[in-house]
N, C-alpha and C. Protein backbone atom coordinates (compact mmCIF):
# COMPACT_ATOMS: atom_id res chain seq x y z
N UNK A 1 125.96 70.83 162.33
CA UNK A 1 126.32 71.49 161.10
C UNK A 1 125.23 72.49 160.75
N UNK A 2 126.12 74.14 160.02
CA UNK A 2 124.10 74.96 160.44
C UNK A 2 124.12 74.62 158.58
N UNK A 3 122.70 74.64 158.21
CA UNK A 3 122.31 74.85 157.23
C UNK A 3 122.94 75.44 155.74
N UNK A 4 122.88 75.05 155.12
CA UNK A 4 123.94 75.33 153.87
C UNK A 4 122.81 76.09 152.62
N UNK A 5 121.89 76.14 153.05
CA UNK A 5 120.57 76.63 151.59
C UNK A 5 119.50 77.26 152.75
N UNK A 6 118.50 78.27 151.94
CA UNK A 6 117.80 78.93 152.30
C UNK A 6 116.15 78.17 151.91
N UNK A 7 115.34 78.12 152.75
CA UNK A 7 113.99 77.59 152.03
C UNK A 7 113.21 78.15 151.34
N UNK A 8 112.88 77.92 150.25
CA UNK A 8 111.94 78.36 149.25
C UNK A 8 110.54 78.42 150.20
N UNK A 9 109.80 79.70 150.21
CA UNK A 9 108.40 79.20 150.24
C UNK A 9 107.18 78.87 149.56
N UNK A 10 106.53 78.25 149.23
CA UNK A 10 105.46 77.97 148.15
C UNK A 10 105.23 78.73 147.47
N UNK A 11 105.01 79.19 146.11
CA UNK A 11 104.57 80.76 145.40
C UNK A 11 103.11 81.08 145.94
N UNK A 12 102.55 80.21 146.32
CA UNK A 12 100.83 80.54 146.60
C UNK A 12 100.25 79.37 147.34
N UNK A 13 99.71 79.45 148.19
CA UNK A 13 99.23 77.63 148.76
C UNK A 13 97.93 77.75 147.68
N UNK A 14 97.69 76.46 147.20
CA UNK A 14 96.79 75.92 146.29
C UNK A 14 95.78 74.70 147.08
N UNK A 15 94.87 74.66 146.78
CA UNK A 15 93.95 73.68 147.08
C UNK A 15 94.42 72.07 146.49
N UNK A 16 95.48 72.26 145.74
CA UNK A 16 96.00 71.05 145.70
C UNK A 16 97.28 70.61 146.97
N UNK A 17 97.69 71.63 147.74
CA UNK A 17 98.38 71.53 148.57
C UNK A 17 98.60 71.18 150.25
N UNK A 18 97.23 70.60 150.48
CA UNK A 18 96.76 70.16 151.30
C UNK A 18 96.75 67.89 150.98
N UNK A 19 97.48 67.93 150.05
CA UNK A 19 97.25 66.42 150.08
C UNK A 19 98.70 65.34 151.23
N UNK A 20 99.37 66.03 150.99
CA UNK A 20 100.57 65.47 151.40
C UNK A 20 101.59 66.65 152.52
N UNK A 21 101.79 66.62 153.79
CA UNK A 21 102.46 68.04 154.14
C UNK A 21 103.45 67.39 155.45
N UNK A 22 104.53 68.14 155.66
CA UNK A 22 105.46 67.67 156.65
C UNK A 22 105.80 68.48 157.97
N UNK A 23 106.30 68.22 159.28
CA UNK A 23 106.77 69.37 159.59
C UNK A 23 107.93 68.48 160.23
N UNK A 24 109.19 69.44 159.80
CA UNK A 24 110.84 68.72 159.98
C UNK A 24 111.13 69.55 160.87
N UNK A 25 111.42 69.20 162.25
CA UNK A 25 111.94 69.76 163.46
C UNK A 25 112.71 68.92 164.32
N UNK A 26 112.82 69.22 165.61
CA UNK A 26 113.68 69.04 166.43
C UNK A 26 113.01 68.36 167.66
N UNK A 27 111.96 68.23 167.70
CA UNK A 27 110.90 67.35 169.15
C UNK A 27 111.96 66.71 169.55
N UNK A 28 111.93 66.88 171.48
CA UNK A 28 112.02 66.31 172.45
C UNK A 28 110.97 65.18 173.11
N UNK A 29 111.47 64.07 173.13
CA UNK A 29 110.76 62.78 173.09
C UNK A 29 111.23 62.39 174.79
N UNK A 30 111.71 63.47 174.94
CA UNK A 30 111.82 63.41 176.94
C UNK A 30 113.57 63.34 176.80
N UNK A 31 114.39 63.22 175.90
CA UNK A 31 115.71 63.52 175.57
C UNK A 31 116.25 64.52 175.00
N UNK A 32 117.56 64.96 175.00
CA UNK A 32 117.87 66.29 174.04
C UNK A 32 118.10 65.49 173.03
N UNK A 33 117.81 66.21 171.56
CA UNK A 33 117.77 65.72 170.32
C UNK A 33 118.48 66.24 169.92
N UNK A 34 119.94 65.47 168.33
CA UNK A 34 120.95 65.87 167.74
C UNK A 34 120.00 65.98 166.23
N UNK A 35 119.29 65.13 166.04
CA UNK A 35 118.87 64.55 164.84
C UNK A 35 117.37 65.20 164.22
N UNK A 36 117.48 66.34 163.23
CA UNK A 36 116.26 66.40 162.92
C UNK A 36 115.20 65.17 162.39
N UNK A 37 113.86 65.35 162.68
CA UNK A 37 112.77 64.46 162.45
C UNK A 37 111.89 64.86 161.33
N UNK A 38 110.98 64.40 160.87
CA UNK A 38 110.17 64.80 159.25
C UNK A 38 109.13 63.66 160.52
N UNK A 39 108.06 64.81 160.23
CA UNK A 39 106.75 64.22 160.99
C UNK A 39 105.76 64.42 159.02
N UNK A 40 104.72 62.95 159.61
CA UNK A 40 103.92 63.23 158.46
C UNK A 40 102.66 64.38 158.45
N UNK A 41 102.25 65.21 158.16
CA UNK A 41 101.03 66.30 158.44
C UNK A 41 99.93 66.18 157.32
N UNK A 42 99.11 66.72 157.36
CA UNK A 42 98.04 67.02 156.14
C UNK A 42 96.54 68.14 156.98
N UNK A 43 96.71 68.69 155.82
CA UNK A 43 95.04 69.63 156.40
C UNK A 43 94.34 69.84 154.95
N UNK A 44 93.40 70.41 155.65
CA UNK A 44 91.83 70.21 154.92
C UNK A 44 92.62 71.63 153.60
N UNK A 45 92.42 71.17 152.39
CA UNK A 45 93.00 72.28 151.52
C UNK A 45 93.01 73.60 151.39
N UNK A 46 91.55 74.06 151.68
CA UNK A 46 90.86 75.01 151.59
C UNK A 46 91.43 76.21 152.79
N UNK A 47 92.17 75.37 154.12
CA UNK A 47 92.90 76.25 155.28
C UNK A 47 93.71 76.47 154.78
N UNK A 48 94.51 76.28 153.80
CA UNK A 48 96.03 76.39 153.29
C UNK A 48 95.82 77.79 152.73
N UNK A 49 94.92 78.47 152.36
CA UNK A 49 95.07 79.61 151.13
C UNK A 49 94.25 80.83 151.69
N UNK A 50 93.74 80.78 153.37
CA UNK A 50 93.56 81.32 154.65
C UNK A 50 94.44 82.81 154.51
N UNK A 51 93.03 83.90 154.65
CA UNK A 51 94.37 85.06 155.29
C UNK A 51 94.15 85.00 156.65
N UNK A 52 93.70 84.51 157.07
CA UNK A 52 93.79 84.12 159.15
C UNK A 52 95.83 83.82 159.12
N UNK A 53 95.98 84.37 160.10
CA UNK A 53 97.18 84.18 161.14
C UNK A 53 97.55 82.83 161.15
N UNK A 54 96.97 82.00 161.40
CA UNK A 54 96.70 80.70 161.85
C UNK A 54 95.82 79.33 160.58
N UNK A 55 97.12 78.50 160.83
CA UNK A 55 96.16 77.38 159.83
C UNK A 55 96.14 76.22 160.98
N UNK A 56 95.03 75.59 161.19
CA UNK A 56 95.30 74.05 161.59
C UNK A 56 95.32 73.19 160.99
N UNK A 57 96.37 71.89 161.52
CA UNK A 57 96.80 70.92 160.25
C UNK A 57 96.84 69.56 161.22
N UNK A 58 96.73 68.56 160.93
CA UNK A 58 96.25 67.10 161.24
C UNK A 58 97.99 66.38 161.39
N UNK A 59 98.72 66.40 162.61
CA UNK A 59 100.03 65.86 161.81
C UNK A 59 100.18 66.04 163.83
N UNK A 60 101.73 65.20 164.13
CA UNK A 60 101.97 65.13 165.30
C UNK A 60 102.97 66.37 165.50
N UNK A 61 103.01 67.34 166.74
CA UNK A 61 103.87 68.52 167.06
C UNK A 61 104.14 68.00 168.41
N UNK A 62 105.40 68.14 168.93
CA UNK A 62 105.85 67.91 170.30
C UNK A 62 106.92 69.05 170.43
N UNK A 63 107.03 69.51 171.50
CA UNK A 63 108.15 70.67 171.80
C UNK A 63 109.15 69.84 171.49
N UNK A 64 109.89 71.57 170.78
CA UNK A 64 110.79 71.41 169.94
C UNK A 64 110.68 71.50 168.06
N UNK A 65 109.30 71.44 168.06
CA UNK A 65 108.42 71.44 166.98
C UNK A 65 108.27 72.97 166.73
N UNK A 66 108.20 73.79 167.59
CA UNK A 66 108.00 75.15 167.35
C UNK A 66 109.24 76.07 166.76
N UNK A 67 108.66 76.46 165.93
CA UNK A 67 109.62 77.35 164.65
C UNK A 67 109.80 76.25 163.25
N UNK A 68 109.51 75.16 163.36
CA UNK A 68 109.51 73.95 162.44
C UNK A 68 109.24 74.45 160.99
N UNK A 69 109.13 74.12 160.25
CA UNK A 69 108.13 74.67 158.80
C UNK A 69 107.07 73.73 158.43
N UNK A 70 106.12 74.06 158.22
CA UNK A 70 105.07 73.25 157.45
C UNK A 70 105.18 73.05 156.07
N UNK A 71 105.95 72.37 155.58
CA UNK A 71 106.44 71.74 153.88
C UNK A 71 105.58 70.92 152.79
N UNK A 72 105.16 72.12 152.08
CA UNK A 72 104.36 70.92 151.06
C UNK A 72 105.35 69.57 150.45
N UNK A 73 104.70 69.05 149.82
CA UNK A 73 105.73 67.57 149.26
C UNK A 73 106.36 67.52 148.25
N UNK A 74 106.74 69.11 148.10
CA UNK A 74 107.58 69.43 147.18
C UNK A 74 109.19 70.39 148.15
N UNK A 75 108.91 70.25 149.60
CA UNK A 75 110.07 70.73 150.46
C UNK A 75 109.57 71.77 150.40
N UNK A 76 108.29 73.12 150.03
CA UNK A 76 108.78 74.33 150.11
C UNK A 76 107.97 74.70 151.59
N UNK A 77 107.95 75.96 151.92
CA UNK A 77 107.25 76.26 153.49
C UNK A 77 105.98 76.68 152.65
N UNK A 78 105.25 76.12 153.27
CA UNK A 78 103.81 76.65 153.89
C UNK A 78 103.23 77.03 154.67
N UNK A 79 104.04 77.15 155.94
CA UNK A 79 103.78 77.81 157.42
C UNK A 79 104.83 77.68 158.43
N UNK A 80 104.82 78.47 159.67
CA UNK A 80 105.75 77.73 160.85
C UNK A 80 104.97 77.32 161.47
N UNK A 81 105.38 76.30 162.00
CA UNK A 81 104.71 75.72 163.53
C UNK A 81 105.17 76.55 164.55
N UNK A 82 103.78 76.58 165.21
CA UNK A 82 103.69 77.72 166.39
C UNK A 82 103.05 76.56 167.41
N UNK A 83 102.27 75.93 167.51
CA UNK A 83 101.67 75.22 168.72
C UNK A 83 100.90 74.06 168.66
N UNK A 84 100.57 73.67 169.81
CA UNK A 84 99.40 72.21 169.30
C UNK A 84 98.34 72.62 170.30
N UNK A 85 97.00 72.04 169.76
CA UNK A 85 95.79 72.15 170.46
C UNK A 85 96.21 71.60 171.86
N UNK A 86 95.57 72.37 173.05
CA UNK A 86 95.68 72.41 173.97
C UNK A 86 94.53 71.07 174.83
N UNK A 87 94.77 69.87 174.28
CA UNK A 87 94.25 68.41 175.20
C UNK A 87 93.07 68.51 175.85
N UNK A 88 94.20 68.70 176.92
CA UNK A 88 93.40 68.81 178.52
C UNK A 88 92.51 69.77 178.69
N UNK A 89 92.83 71.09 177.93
CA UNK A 89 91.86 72.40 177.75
C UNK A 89 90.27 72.22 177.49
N UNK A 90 90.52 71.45 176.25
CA UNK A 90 89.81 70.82 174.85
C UNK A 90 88.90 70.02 175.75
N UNK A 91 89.32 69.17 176.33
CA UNK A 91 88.29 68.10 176.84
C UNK A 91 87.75 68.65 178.07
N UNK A 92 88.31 69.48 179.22
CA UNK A 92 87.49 69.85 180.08
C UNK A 92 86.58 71.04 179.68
N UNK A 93 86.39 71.61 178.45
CA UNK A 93 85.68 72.34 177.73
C UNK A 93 84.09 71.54 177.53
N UNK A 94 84.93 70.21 176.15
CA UNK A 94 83.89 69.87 175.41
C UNK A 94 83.75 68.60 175.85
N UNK A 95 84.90 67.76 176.60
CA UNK A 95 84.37 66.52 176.59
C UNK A 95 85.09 65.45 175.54
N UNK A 96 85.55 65.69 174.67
CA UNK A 96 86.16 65.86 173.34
C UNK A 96 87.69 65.66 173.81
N UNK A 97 88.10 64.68 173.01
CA UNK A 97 90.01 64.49 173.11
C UNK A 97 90.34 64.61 171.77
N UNK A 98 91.33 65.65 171.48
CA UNK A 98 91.54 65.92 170.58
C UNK A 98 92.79 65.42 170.84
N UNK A 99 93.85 64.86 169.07
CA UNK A 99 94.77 64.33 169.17
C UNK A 99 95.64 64.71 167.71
N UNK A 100 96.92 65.02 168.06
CA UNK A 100 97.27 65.17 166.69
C UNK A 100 96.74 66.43 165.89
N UNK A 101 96.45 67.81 166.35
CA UNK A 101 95.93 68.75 165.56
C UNK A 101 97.36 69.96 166.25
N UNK A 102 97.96 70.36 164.89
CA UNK A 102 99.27 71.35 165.37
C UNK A 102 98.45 72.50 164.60
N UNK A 103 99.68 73.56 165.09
CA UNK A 103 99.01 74.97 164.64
C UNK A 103 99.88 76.05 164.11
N UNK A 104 100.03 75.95 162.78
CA UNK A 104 100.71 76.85 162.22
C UNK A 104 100.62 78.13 161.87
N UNK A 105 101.78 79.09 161.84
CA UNK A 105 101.02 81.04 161.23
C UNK A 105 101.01 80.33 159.89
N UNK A 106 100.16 81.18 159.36
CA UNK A 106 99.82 80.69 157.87
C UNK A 106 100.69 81.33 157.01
N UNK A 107 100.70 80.60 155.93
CA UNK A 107 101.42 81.65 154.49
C UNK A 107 101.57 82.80 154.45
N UNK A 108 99.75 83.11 154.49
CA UNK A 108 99.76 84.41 154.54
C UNK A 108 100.47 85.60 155.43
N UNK A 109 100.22 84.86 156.52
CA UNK A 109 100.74 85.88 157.68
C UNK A 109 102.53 86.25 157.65
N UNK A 110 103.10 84.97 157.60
CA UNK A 110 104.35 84.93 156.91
C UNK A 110 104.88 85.96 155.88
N UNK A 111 104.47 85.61 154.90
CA UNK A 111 104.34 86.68 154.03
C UNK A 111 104.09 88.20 154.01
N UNK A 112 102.89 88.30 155.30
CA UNK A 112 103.01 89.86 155.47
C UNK A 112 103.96 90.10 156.40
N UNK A 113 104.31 89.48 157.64
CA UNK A 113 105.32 89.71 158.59
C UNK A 113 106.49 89.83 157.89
N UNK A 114 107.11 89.48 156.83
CA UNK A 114 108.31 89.77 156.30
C UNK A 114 108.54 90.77 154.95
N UNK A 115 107.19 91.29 154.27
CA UNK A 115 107.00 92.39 153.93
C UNK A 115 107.02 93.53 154.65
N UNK A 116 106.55 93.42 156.00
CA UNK A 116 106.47 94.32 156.95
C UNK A 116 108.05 95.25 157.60
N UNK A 117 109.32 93.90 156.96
CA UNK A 117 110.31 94.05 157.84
C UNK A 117 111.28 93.99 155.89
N UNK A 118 111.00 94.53 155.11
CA UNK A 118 111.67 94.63 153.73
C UNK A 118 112.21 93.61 153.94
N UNK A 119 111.40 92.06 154.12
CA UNK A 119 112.62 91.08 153.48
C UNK A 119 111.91 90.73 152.24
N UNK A 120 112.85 89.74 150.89
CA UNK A 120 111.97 89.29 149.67
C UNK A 120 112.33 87.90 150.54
N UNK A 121 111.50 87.14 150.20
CA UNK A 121 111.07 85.70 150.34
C UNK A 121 111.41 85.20 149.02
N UNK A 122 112.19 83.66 148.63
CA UNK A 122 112.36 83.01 147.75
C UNK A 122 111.25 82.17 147.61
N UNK A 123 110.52 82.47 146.52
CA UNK A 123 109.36 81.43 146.09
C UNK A 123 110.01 80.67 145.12
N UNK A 124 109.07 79.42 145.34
CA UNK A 124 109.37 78.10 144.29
C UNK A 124 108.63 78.72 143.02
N UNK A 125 109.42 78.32 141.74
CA UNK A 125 108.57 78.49 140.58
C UNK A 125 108.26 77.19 139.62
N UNK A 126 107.22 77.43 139.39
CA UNK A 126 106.24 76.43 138.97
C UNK A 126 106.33 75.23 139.46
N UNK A 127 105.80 74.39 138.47
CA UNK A 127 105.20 72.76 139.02
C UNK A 127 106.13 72.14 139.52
N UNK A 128 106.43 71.51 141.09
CA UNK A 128 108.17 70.83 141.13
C UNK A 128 106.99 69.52 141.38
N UNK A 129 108.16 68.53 141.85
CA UNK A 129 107.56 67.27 141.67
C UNK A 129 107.42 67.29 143.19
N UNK A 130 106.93 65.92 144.14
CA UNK A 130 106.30 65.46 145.13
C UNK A 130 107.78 64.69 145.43
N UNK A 131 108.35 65.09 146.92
CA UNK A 131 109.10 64.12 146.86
C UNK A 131 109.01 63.16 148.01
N UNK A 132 110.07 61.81 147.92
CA UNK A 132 109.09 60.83 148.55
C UNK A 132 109.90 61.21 150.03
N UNK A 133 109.22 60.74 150.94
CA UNK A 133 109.77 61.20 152.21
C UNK A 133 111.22 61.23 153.35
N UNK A 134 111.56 60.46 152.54
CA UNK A 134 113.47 60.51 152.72
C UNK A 134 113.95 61.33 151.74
N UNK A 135 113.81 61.77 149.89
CA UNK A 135 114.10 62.91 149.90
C UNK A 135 113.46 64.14 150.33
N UNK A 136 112.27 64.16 151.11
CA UNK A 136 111.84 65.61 151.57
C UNK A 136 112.71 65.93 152.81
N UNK A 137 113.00 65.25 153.62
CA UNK A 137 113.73 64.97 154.78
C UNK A 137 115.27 65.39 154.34
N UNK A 138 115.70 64.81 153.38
CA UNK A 138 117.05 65.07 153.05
C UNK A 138 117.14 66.83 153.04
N UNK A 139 116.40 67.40 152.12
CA UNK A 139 116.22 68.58 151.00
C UNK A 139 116.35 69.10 152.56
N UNK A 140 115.44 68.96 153.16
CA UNK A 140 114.92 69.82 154.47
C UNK A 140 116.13 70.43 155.69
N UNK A 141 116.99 69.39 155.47
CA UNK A 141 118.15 69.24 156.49
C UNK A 141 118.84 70.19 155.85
N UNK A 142 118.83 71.02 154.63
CA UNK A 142 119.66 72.01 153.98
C UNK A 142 119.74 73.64 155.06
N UNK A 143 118.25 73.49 155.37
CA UNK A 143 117.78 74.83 155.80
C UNK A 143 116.93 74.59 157.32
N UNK A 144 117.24 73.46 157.66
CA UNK A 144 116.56 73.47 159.11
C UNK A 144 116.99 73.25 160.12
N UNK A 145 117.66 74.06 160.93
CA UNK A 145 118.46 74.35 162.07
C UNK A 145 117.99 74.25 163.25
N UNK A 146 118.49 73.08 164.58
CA UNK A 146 118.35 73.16 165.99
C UNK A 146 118.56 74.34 166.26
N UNK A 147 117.62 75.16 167.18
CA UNK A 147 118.21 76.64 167.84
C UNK A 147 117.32 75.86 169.30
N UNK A 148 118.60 75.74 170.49
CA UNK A 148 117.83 76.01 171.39
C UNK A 148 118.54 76.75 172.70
N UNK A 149 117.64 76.90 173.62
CA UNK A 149 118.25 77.79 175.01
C UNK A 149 118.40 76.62 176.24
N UNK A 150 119.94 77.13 176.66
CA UNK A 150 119.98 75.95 177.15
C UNK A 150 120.30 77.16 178.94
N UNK A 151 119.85 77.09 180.29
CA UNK A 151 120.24 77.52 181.35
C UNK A 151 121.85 76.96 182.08
């Protein structure tokens, strides 16, 4: 079923917006997937409000994850998911296993990429509430669509 609502994106990421964060996608768990997923996320606050390209955020990404949204806990976007730290890279570098660190374009960048192309973006206005994680999941399924390529 495609999507019936458009996603709001955050009016501004705030340093309060780093407490609670989601990313609702489509990960392949080594099967094709019908069923979107709500992974739990969180990052350090202060990356959220970043004009870098790029935020990193503490939460699990598996292909299929890419194009996802990064959702404060109020459902709105705060980023797409674009990738996850690269493991095997990471440790034959530093030594270091990194686990669980995904990688989103940031707000910002968002924001200019679609200024760039005359679209308006729907921002949330003012204070919404936190919702608990079966309704963020619900809300989410409005506007978050499987797209994939199949040979």
């Amino acid at each position: 079923m495609p999507p019936a609502a458009v996603a709001a994106f955050s009016a501004a990421p705030a340093a309060s917006d780093g407490a609670r964060l989601a990313v609702v996608g489509y990960p392949a768990y080594g099967l094709p997937t019908r069923l979107s997923t709500l992974s739990p996320a969180h990052v350090d606050p202060i990356r959220l409000s970043t004009a870098s390209d790029r935020v990193e955020f503490h939460g699990e990404v598996r292909h299929g994850n890419s194009g996802s949204p990064l959702l404060d806990d109020a459902g709105n976007v705060l980023g797409i998911v674009h990738a996850t730290i690269d493991t095997p890279k990471v440790f034959r570098a530093t030594g270091k296993r990194i686990v669980d660190i995904g990688v989103a374009v940031s707000w910002s960048a968002v924001m200019r990429f679609l200024a760039i192309h005359s679209v308006t973006p729907i921002l949330a206005s003012g204070e919404q509430p936190a919702l608990d994680p079966e309704a963020l999941h619900a809300k989410s399924r409005r506007f978050v669509a499987q797209i994939g390529c199949w040979r």
